[in-house]
N, C-alpha and C. Protein backbone atom coordinates (compact mmCIF):
# COMPACT_ATOMS: atom_id res chain seq x y z
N UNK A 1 1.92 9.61 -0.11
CA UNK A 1 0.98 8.66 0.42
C UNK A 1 1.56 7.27 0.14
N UNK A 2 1.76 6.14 1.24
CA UNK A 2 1.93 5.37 0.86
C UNK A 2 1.06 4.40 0.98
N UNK A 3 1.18 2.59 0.75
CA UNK A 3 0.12 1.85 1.07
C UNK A 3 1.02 0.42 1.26
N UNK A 4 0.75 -0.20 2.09
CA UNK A 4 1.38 -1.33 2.41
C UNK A 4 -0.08 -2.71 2.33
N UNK A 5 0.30 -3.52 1.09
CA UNK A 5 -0.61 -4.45 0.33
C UNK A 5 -0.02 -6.15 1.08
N UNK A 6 0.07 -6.36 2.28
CA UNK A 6 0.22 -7.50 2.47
C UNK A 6 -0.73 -8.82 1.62
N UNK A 7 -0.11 -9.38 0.98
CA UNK A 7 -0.86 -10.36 0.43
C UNK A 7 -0.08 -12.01 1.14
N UNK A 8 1.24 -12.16 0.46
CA UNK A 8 1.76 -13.18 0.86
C UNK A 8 0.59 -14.89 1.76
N UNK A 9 1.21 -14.57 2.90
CA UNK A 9 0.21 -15.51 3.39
C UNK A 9 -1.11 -15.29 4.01
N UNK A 10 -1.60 -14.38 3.26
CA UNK A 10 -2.84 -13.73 3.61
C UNK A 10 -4.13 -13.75 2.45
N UNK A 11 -3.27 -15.05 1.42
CA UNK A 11 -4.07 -14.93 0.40
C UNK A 11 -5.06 -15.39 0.82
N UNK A 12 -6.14 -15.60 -0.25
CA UNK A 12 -7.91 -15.82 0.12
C UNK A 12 -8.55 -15.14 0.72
N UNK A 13 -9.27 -15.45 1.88
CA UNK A 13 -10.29 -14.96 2.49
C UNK A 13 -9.76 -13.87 3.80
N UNK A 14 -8.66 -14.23 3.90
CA UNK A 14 -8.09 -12.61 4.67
C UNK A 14 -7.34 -11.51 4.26
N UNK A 15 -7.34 -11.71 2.90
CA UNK A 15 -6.77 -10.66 2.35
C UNK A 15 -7.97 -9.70 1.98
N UNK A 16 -7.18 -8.45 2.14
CA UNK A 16 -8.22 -7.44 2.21
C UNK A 16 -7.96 -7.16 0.05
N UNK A 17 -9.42 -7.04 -0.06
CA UNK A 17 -9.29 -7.13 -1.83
C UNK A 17 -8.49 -5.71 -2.51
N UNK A 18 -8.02 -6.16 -3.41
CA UNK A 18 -7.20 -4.96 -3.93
C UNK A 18 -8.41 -3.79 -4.64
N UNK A 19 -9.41 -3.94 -4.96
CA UNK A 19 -10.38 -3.07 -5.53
C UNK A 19 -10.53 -1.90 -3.85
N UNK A 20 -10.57 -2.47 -2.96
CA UNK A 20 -10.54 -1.65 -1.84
C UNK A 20 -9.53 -0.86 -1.56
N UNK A 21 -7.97 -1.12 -2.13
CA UNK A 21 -7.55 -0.15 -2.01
C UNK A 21 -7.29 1.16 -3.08
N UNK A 22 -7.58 0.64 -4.19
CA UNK A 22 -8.21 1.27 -5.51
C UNK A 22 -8.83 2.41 -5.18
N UNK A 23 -10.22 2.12 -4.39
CA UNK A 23 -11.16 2.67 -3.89
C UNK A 23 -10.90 3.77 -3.19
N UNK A 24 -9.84 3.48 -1.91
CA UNK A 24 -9.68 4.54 -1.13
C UNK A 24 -8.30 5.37 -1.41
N UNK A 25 -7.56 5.29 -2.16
CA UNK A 25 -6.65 5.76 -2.64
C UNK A 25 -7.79 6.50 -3.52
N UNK A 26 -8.51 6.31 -4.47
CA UNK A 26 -9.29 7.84 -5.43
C UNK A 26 -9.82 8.22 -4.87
N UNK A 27 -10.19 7.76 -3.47
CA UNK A 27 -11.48 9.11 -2.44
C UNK A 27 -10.31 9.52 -1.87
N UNK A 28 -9.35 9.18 -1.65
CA UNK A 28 -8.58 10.09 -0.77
C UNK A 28 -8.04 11.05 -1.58
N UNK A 29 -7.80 10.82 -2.72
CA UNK A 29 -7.25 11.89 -3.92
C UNK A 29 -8.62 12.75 -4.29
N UNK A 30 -9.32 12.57 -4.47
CA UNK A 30 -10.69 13.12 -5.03
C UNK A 30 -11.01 13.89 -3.67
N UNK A 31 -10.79 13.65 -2.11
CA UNK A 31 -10.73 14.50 -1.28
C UNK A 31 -9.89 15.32 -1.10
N UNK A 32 -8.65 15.55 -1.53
CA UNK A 32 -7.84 16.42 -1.38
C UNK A 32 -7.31 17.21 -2.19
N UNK A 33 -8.08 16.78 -3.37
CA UNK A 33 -8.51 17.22 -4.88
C UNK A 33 -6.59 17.53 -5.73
N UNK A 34 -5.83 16.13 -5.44
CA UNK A 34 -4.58 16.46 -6.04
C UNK A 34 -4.57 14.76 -6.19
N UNK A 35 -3.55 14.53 -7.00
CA UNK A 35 -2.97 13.14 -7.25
C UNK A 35 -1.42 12.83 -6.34
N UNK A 36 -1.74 12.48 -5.27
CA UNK A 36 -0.27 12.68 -4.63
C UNK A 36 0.28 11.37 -5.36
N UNK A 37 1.88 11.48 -4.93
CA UNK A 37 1.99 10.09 -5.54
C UNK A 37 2.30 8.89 -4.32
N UNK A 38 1.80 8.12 -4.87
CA UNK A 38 1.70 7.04 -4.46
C UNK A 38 2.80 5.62 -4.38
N UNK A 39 3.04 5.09 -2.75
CA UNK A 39 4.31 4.36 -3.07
C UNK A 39 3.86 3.35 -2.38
N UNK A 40 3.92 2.50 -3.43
CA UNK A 40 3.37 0.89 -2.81
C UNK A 40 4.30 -0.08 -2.27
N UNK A 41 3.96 -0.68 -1.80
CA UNK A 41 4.86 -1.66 -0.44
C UNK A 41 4.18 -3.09 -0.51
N UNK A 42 4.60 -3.99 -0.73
CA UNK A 42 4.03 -5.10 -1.13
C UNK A 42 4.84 -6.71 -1.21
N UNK A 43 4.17 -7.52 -0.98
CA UNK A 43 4.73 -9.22 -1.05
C UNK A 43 4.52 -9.83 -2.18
N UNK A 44 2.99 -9.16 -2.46
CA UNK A 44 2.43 -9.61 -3.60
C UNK A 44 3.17 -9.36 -5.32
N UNK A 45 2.76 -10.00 -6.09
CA UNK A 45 3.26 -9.94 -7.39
C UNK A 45 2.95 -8.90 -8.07
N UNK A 46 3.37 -8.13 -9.19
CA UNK A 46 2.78 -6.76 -9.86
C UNK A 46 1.79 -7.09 -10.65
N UNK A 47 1.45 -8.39 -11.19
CA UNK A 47 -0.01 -9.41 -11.42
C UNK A 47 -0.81 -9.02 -10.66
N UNK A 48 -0.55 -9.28 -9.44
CA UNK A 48 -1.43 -9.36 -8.44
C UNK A 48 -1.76 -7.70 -7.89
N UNK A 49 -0.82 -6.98 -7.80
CA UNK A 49 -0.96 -5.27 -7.89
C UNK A 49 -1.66 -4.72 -8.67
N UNK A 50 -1.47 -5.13 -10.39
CA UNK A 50 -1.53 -4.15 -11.45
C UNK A 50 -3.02 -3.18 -10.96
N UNK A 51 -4.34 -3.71 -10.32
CA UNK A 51 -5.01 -2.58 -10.45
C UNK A 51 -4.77 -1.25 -9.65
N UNK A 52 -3.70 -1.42 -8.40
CA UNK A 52 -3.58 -0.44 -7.77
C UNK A 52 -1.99 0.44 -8.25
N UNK A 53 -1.05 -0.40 -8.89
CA UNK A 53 0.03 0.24 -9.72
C UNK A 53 -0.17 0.76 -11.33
N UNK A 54 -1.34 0.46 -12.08
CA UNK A 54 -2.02 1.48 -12.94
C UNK A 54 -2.70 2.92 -12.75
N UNK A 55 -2.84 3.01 -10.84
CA UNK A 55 -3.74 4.50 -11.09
C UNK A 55 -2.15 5.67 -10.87
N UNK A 56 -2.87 6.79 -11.49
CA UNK A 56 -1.80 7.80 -11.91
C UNK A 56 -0.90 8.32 -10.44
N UNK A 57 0.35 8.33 -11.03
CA UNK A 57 1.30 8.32 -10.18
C UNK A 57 1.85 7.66 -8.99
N UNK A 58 1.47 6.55 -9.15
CA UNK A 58 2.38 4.90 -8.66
C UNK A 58 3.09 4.52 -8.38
N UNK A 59 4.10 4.37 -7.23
CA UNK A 59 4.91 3.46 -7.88
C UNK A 59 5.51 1.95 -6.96
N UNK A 60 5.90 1.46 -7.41
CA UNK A 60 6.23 0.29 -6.32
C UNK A 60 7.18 0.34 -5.74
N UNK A 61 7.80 0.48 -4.32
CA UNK A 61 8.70 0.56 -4.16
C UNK A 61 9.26 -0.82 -3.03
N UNK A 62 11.28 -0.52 -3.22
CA UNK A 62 11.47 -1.57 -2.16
C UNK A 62 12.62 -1.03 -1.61
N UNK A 63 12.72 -0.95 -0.51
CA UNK A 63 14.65 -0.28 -0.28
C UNK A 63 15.38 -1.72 0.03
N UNK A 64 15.11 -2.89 0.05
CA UNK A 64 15.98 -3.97 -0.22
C UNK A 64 15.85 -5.08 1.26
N UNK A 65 15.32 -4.54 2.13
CA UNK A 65 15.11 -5.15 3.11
C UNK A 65 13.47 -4.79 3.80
N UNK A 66 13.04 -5.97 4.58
CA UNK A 66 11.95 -5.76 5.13
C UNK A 66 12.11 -4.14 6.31
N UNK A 67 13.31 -3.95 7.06
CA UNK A 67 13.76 -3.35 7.80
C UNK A 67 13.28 -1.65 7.04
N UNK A 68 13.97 -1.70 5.72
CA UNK A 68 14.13 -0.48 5.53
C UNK A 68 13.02 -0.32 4.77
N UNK A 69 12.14 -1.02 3.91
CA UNK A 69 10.42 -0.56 3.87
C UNK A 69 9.96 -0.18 4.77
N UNK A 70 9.71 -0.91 6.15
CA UNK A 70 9.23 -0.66 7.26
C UNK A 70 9.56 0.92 7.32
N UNK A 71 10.54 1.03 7.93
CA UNK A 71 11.19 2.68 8.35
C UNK A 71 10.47 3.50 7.22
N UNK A 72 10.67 2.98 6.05
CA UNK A 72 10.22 4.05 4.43
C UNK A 72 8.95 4.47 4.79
N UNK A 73 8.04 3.11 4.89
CA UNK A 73 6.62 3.10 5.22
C UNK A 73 6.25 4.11 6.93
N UNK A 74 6.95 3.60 7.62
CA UNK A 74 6.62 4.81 8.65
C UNK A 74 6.98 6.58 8.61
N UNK A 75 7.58 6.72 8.06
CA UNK A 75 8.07 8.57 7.41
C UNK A 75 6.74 8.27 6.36
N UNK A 76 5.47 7.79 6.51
CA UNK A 76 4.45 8.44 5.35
C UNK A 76 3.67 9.83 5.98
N UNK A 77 3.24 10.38 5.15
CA UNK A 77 2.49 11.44 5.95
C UNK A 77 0.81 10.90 5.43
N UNK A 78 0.78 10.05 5.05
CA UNK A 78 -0.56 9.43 4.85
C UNK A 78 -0.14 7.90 4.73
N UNK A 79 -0.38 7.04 5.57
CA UNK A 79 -0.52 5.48 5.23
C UNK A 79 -1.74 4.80 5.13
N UNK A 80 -1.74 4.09 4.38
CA UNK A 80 -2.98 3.08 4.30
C UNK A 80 -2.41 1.78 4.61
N UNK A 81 -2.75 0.80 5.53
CA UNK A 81 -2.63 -0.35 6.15
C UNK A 81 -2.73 -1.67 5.40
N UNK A 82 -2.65 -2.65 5.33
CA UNK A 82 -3.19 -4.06 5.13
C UNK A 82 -3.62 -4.22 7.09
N UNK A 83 -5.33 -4.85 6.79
CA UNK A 83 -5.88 -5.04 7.93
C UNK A 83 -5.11 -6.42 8.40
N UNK A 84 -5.04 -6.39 10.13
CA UNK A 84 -4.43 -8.10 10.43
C UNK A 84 -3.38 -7.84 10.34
N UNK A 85 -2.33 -6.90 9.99
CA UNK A 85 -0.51 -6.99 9.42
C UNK A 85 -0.17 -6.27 10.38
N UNK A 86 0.90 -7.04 11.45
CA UNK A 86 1.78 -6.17 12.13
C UNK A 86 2.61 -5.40 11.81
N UNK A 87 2.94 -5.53 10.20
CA UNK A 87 4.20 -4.75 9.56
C UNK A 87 3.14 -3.40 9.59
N UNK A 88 2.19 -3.47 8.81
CA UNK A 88 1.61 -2.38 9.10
C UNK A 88 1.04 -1.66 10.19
N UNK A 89 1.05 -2.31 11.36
CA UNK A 89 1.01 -1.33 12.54
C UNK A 89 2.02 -0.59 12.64
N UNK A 90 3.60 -2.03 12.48
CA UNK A 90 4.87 -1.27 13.42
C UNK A 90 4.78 -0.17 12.17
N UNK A 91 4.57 -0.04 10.96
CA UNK A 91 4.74 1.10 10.32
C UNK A 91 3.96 2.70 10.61
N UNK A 92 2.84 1.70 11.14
CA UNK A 92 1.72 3.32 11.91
C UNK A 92 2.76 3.59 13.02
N UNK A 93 2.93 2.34 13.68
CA UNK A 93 3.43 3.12 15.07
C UNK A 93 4.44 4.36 15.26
């Protein structure tokens, strides 16, 4: 499962809050009754992560370019979005 946390220039009032993805990352685990692990994708700082890179089995990842997150992030077999982010469409797409 991965999750792509656009924060960057999306801080304030269009950033979607990190407790929300907290949220649906444990219903989605608590629905499928396993802890998959989890690979986060992000602009933001690990400050600014820590509540969603503390839940069990985490981790942050980067392959070194925007290019090759993207690609990483699209091979998910579960994604979770940042709302408003084209990176995260072209990654659904």
């Amino acid at each position: 499962m991965s999750v792509h946390i656009r924060l960057g220039d999306f801080k304030g009032s269009r950033a979607t809050p990190i407790q929300w993805y907290v949220n649906t990352l444990n219903k989605l685990r608590s629905d499928v009754g396993h802890d998959w692990p989890i690979y986060i994708f992000s602009d933001g700082t690990d400050e600014e992560l820590m509540p969603v890179m503390r839940l069990p089995n985490a981790t942050r990842l980067t392959f070194g370019s925007s290019l090759a997150d993207l690609l990483a992030l699209s091979k998910a077999h579960i994604l979770i979005g940042s709302a408003g982010s084209t990176f995260s469409q072209w990654a659904s797409f």
